[in-house]
N, C-alpha and C. Protein backbone atom coordinates (compact mmCIF):
# COMPACT_ATOMS: atom_id res chain seq x y z
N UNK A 1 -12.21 -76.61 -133.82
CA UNK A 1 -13.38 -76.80 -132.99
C UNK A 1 -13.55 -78.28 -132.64
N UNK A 2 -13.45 -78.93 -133.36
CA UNK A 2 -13.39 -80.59 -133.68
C UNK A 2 -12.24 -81.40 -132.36
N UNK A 3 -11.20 -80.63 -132.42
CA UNK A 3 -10.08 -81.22 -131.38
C UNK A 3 -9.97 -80.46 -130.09
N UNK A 4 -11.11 -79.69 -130.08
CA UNK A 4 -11.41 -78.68 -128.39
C UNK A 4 -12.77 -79.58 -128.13
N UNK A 5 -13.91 -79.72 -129.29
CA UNK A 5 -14.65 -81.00 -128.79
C UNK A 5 -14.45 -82.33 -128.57
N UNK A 6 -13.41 -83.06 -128.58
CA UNK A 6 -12.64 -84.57 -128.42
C UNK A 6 -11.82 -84.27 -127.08
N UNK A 7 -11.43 -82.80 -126.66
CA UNK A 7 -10.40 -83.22 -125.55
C UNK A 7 -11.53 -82.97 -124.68
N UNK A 8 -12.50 -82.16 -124.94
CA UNK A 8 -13.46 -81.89 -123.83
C UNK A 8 -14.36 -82.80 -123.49
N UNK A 9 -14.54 -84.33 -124.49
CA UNK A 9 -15.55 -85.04 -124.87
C UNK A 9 -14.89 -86.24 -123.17
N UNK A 10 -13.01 -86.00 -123.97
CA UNK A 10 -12.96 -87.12 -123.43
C UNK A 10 -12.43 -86.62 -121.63
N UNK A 11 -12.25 -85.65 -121.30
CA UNK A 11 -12.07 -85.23 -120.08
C UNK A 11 -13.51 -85.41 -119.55
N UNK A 12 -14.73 -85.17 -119.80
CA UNK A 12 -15.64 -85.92 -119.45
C UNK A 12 -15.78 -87.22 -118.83
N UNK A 13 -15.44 -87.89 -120.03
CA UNK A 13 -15.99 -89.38 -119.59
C UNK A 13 -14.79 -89.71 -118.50
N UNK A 14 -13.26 -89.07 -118.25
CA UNK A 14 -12.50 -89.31 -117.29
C UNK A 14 -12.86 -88.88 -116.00
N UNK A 15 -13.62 -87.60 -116.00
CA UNK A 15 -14.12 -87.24 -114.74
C UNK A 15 -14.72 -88.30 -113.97
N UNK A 16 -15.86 -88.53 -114.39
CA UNK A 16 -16.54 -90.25 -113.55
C UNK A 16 -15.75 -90.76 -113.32
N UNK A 17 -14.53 -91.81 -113.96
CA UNK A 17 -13.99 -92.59 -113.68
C UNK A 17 -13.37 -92.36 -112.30
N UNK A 18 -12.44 -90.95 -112.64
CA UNK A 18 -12.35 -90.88 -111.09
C UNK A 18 -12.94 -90.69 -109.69
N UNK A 19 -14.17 -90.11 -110.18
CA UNK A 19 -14.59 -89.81 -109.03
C UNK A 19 -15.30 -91.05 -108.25
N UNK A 20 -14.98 -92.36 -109.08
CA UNK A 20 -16.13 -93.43 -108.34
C UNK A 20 -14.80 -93.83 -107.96
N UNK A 21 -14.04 -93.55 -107.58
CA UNK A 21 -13.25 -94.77 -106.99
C UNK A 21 -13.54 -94.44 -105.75
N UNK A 22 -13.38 -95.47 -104.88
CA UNK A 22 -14.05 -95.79 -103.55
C UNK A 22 -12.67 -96.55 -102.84
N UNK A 23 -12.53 -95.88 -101.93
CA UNK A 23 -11.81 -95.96 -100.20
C UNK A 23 -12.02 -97.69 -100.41
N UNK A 24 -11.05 -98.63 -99.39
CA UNK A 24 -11.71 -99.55 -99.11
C UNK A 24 -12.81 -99.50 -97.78
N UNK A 25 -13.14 -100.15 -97.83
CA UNK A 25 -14.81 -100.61 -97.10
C UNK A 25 -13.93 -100.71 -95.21
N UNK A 26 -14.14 -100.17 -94.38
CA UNK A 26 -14.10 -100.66 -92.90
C UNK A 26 -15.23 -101.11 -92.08
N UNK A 27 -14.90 -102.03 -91.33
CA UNK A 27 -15.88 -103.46 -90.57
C UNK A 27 -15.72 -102.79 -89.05
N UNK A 28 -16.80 -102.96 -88.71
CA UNK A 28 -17.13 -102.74 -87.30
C UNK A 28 -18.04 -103.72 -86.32
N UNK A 29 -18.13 -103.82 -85.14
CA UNK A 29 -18.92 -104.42 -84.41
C UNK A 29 -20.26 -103.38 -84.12
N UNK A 30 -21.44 -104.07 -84.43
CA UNK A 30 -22.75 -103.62 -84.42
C UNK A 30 -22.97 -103.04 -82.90
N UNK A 31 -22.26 -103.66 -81.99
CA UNK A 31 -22.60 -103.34 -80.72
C UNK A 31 -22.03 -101.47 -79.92
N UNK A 32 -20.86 -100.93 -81.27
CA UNK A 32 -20.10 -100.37 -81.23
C UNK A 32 -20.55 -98.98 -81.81
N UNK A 33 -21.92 -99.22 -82.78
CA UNK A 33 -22.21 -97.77 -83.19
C UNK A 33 -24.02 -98.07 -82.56
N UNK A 34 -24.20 -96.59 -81.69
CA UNK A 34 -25.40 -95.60 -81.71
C UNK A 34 -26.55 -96.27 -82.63
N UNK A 35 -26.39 -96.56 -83.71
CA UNK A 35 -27.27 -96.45 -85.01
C UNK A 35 -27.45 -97.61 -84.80
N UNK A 36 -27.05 -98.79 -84.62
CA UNK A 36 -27.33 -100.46 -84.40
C UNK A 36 -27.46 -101.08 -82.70
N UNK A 37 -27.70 -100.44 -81.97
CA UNK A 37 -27.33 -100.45 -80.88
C UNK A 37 -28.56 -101.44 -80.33
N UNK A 38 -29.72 -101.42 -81.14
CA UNK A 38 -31.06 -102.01 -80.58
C UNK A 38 -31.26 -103.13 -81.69
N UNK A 39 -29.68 -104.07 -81.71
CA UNK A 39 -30.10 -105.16 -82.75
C UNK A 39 -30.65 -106.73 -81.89
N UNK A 40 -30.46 -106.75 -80.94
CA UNK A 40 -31.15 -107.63 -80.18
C UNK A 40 -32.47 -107.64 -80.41
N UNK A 41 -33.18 -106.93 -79.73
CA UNK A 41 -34.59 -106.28 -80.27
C UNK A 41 -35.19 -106.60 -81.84
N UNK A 42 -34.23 -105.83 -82.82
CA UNK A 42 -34.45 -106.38 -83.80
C UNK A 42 -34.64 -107.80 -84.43
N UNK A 43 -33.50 -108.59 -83.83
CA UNK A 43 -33.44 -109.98 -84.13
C UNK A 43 -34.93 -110.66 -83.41
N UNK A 44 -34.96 -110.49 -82.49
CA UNK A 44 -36.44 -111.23 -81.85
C UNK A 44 -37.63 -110.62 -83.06
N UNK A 45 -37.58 -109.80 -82.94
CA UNK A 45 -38.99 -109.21 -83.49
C UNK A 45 -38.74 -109.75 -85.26
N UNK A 46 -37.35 -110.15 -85.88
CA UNK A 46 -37.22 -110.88 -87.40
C UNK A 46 -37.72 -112.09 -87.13
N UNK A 47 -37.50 -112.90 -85.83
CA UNK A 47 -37.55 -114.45 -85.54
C UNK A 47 -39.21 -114.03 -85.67
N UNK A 48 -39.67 -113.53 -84.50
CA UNK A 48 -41.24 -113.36 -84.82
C UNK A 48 -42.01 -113.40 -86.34
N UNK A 49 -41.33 -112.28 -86.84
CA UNK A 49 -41.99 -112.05 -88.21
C UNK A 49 -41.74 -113.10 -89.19
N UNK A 50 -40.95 -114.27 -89.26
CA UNK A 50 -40.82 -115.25 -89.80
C UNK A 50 -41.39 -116.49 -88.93
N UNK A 51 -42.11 -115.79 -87.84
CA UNK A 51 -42.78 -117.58 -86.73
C UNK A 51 -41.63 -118.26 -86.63
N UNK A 52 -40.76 -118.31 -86.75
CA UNK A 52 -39.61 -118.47 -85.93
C UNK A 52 -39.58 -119.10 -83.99
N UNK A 53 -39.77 -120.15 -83.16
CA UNK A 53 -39.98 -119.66 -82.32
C UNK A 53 -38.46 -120.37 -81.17
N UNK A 54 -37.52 -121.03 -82.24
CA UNK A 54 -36.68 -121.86 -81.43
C UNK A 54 -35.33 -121.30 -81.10
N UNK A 55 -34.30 -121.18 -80.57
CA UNK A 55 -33.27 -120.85 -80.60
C UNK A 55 -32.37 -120.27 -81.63
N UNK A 56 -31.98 -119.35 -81.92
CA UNK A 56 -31.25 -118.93 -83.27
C UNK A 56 -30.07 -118.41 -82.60
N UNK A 57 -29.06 -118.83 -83.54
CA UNK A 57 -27.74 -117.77 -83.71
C UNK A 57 -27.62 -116.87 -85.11
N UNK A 58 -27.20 -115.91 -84.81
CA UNK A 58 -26.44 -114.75 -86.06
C UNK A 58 -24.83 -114.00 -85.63
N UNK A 59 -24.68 -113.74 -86.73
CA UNK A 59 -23.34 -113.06 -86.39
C UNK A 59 -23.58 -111.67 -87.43
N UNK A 60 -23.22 -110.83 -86.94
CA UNK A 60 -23.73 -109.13 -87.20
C UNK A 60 -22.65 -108.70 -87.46
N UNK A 61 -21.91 -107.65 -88.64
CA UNK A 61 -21.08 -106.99 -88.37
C UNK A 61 -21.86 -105.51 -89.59
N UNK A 62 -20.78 -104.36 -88.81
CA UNK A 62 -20.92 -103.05 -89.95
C UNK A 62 -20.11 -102.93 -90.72
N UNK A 63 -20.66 -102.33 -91.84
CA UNK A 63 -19.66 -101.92 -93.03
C UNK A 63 -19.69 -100.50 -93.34
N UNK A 64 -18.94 -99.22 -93.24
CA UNK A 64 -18.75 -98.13 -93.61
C UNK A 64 -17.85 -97.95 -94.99
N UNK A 65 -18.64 -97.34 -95.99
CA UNK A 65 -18.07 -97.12 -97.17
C UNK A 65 -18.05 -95.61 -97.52
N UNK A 66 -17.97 -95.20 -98.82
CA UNK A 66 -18.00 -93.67 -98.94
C UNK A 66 -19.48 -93.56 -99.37
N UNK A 67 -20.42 -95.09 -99.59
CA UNK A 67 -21.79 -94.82 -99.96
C UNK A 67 -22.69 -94.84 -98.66
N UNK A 68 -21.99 -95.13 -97.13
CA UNK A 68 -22.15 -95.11 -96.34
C UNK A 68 -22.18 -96.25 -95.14
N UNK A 69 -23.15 -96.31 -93.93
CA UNK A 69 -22.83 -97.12 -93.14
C UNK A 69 -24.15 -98.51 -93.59
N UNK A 70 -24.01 -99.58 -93.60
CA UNK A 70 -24.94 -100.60 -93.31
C UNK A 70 -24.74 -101.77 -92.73
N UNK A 71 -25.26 -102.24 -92.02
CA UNK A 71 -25.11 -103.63 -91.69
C UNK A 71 -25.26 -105.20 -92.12
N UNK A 72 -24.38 -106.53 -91.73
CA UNK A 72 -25.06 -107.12 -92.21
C UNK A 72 -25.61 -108.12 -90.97
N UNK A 73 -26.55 -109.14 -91.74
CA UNK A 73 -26.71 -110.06 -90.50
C UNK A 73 -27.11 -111.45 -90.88
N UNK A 74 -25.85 -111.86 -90.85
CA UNK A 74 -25.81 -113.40 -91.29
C UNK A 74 -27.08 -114.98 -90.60
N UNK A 75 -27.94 -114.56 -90.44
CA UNK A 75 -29.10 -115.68 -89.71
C UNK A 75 -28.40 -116.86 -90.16
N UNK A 76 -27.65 -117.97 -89.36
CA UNK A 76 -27.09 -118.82 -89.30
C UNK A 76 -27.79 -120.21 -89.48
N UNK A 77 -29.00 -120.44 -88.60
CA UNK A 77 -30.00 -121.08 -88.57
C UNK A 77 -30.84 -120.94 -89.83
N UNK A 78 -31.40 -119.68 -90.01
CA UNK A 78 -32.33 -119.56 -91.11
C UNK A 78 -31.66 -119.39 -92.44
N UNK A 79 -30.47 -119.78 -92.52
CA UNK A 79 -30.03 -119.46 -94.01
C UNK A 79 -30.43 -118.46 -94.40
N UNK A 80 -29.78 -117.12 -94.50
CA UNK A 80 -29.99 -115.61 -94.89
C UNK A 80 -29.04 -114.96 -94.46
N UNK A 81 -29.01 -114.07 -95.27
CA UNK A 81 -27.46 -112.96 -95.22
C UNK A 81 -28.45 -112.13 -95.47
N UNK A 82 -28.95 -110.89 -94.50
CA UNK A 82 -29.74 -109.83 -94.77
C UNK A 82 -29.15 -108.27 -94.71
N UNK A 83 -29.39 -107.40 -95.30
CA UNK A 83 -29.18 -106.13 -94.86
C UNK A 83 -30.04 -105.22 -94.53
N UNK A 84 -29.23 -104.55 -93.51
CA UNK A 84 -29.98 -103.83 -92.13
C UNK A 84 -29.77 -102.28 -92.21
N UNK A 85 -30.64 -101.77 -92.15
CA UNK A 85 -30.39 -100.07 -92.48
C UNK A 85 -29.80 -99.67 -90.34
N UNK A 86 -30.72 -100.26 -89.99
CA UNK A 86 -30.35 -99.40 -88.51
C UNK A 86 -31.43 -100.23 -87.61
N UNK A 87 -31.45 -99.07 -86.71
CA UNK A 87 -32.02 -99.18 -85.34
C UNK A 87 -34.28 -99.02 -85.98
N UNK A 88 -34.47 -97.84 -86.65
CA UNK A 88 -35.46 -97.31 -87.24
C UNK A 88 -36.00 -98.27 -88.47
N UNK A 89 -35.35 -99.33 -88.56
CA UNK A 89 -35.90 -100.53 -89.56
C UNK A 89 -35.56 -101.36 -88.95
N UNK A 90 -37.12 -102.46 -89.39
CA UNK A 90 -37.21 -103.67 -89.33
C UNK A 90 -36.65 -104.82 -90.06
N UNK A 91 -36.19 -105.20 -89.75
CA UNK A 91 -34.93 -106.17 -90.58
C UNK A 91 -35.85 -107.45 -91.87
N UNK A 92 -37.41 -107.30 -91.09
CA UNK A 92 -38.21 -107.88 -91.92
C UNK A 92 -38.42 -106.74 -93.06
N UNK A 93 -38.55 -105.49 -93.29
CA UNK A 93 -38.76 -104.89 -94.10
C UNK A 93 -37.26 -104.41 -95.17
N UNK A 94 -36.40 -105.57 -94.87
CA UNK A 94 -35.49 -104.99 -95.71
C UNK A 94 -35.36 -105.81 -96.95
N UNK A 95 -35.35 -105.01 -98.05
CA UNK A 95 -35.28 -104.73 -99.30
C UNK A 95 -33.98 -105.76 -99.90
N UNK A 96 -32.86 -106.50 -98.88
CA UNK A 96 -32.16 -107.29 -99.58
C UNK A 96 -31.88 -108.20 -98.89
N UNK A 97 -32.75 -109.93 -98.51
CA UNK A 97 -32.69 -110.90 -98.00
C UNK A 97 -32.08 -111.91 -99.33
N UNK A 98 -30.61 -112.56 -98.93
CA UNK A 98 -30.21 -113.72 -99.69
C UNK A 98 -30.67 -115.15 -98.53
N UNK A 99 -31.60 -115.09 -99.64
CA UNK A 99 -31.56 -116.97 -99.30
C UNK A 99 -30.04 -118.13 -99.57
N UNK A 100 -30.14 -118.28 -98.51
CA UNK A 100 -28.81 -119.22 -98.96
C UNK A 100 -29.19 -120.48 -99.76
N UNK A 101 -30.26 -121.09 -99.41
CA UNK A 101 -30.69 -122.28 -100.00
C UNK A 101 -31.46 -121.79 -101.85
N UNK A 102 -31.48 -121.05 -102.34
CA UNK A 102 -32.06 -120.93 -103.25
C UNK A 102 -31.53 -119.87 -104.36
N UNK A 103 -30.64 -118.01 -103.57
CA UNK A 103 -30.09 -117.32 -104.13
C UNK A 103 -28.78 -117.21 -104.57
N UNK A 104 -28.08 -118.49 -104.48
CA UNK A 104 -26.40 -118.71 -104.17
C UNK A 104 -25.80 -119.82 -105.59
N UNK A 105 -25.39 -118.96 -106.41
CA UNK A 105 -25.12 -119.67 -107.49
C UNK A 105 -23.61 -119.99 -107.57
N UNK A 106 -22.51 -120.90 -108.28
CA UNK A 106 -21.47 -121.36 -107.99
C UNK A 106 -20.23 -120.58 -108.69
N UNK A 107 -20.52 -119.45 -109.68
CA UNK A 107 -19.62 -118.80 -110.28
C UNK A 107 -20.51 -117.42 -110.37
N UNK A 108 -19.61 -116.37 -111.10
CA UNK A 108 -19.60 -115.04 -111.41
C UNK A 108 -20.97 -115.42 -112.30
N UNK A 109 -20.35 -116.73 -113.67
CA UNK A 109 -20.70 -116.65 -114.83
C UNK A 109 -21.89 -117.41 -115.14
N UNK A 110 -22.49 -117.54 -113.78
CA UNK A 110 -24.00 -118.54 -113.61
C UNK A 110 -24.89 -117.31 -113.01
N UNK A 111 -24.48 -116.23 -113.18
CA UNK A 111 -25.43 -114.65 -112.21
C UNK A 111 -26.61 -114.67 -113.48
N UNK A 112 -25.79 -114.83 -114.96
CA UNK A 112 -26.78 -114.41 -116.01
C UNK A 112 -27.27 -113.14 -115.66
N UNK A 113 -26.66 -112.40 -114.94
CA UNK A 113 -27.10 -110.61 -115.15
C UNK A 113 -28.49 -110.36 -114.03
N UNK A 114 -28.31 -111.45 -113.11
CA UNK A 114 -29.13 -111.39 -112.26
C UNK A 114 -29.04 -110.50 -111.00
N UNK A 115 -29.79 -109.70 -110.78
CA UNK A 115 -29.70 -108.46 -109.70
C UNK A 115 -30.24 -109.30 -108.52
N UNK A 116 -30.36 -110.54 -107.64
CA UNK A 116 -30.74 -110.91 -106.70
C UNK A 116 -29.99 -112.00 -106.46
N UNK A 117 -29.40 -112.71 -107.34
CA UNK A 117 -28.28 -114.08 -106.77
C UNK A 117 -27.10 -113.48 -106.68
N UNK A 118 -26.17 -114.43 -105.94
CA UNK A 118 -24.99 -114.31 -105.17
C UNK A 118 -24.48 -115.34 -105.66
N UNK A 119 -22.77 -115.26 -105.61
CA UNK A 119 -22.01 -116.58 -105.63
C UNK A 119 -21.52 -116.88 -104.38
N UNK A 120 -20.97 -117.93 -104.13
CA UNK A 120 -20.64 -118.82 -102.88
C UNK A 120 -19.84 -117.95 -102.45
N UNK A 121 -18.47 -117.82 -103.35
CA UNK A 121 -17.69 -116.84 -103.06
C UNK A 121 -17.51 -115.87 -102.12
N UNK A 122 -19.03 -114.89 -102.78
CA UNK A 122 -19.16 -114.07 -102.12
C UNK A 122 -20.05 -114.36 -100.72
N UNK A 123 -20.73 -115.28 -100.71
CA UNK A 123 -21.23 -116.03 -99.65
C UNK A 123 -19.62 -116.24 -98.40
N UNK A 124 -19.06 -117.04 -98.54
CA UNK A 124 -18.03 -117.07 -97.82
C UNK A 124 -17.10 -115.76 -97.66
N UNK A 125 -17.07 -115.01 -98.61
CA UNK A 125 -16.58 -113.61 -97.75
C UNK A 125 -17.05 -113.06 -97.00
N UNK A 126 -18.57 -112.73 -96.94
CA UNK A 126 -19.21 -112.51 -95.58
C UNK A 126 -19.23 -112.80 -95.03
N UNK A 127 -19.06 -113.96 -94.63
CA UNK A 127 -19.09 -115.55 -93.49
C UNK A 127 -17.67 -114.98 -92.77
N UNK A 128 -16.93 -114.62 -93.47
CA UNK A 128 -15.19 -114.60 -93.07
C UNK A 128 -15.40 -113.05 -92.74
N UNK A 129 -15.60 -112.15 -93.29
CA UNK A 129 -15.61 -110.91 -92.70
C UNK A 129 -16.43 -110.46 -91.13
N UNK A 130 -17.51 -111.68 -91.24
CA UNK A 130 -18.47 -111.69 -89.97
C UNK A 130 -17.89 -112.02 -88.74
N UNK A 131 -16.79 -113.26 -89.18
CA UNK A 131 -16.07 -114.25 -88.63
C UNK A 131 -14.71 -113.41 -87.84
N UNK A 132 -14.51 -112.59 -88.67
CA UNK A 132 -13.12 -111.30 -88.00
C UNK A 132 -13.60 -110.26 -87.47
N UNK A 133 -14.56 -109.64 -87.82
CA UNK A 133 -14.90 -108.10 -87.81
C UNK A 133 -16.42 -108.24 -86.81
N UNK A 134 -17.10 -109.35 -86.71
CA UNK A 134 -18.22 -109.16 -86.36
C UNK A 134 -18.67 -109.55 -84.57
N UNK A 135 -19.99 -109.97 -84.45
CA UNK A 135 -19.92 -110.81 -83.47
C UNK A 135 -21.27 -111.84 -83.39
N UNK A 136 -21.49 -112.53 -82.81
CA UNK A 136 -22.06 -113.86 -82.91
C UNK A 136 -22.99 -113.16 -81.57
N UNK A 137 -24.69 -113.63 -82.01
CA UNK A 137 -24.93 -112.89 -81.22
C UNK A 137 -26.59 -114.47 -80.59
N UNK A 138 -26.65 -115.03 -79.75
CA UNK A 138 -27.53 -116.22 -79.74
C UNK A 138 -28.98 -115.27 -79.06
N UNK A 139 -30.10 -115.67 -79.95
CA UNK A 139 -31.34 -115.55 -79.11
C UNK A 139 -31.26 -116.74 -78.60
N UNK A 140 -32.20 -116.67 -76.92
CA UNK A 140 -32.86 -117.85 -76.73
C UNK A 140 -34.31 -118.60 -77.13
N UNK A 141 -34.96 -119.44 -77.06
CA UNK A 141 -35.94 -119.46 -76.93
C UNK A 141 -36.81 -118.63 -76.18
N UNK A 142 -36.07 -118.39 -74.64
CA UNK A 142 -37.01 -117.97 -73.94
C UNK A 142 -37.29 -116.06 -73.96
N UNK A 143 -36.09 -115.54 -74.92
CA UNK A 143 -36.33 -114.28 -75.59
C UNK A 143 -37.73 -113.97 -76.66
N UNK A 144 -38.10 -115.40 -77.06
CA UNK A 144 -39.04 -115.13 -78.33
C UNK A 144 -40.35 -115.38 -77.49
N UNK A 145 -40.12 -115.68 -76.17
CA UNK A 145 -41.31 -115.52 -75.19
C UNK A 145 -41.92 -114.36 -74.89
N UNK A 146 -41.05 -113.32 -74.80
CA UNK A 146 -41.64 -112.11 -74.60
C UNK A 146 -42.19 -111.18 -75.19
């Protein structure tokens, strides 16, 4: 009974293992899916909600995983790497804004188990994934007029 409960114990804990493995990640241009299609819009109405009123650049790209689709959107000007559910959210109401000036620590081993900082690292992989996969997208001033 003992060695039918150990093989069954441990075919268990193997099940998870496999089943999280995850596809790699594919990058898209925001301009390219339905679901992000009204990120212009969005960006004015983030510049607003931060009083924002001068010229900004961002560079936008998508990420499709097996946990699904999201966006990101690198605010260039405002120092922030934000994530964007869609068209149906406000980019001010999203749930994961990195400050670059304040959330960006220099190793893995400076996180201290922190669920809200980032390393540079990973700072510059987004920068570079934005940089290949994405696109650069300028408000004007005279957009935050309207």
């Amino acid at each position: 009974m003992f060695k039918w409960f150990g093989v069954a114990a441990m075919a268990a804990l193997l099940v998870p293992l496999g089943a999280s493995a995850q596809s790699a990640p594919s990058y898209f241009k925001l301009s390219s899916k339905p679901d992000f299609a009204k990120y212009r819009p969005a960006l004015v109405d983030y510049l607003h909600s931060q009083h924002y009123r001068k010229a900004s650049r961002f560079c936008l790209f998508g990420t499709k995983d097996d946990s699904g689709v999201t966006a990101t959107v690198i605010w260039l000007d405002g120092q922030q790497i934000i994530d964007w559910g869609g068209n149906d959210s406000a980019l001010a109401d999203s749930t994961s804004i990195v400050h670059l000036k304040t959330d960006v620590v220099p190793t893995e081993s400076d996180l201290h188990g922190s669920t809200y900082l980032v390393t540079r690292k990973w700072v510059k992989d987004q920068q570079a994934i934005c940089k290949q996969n994405g696109e650069t997208v300028q408000i004007s001033a005279a957009d935050l007029k309207q």
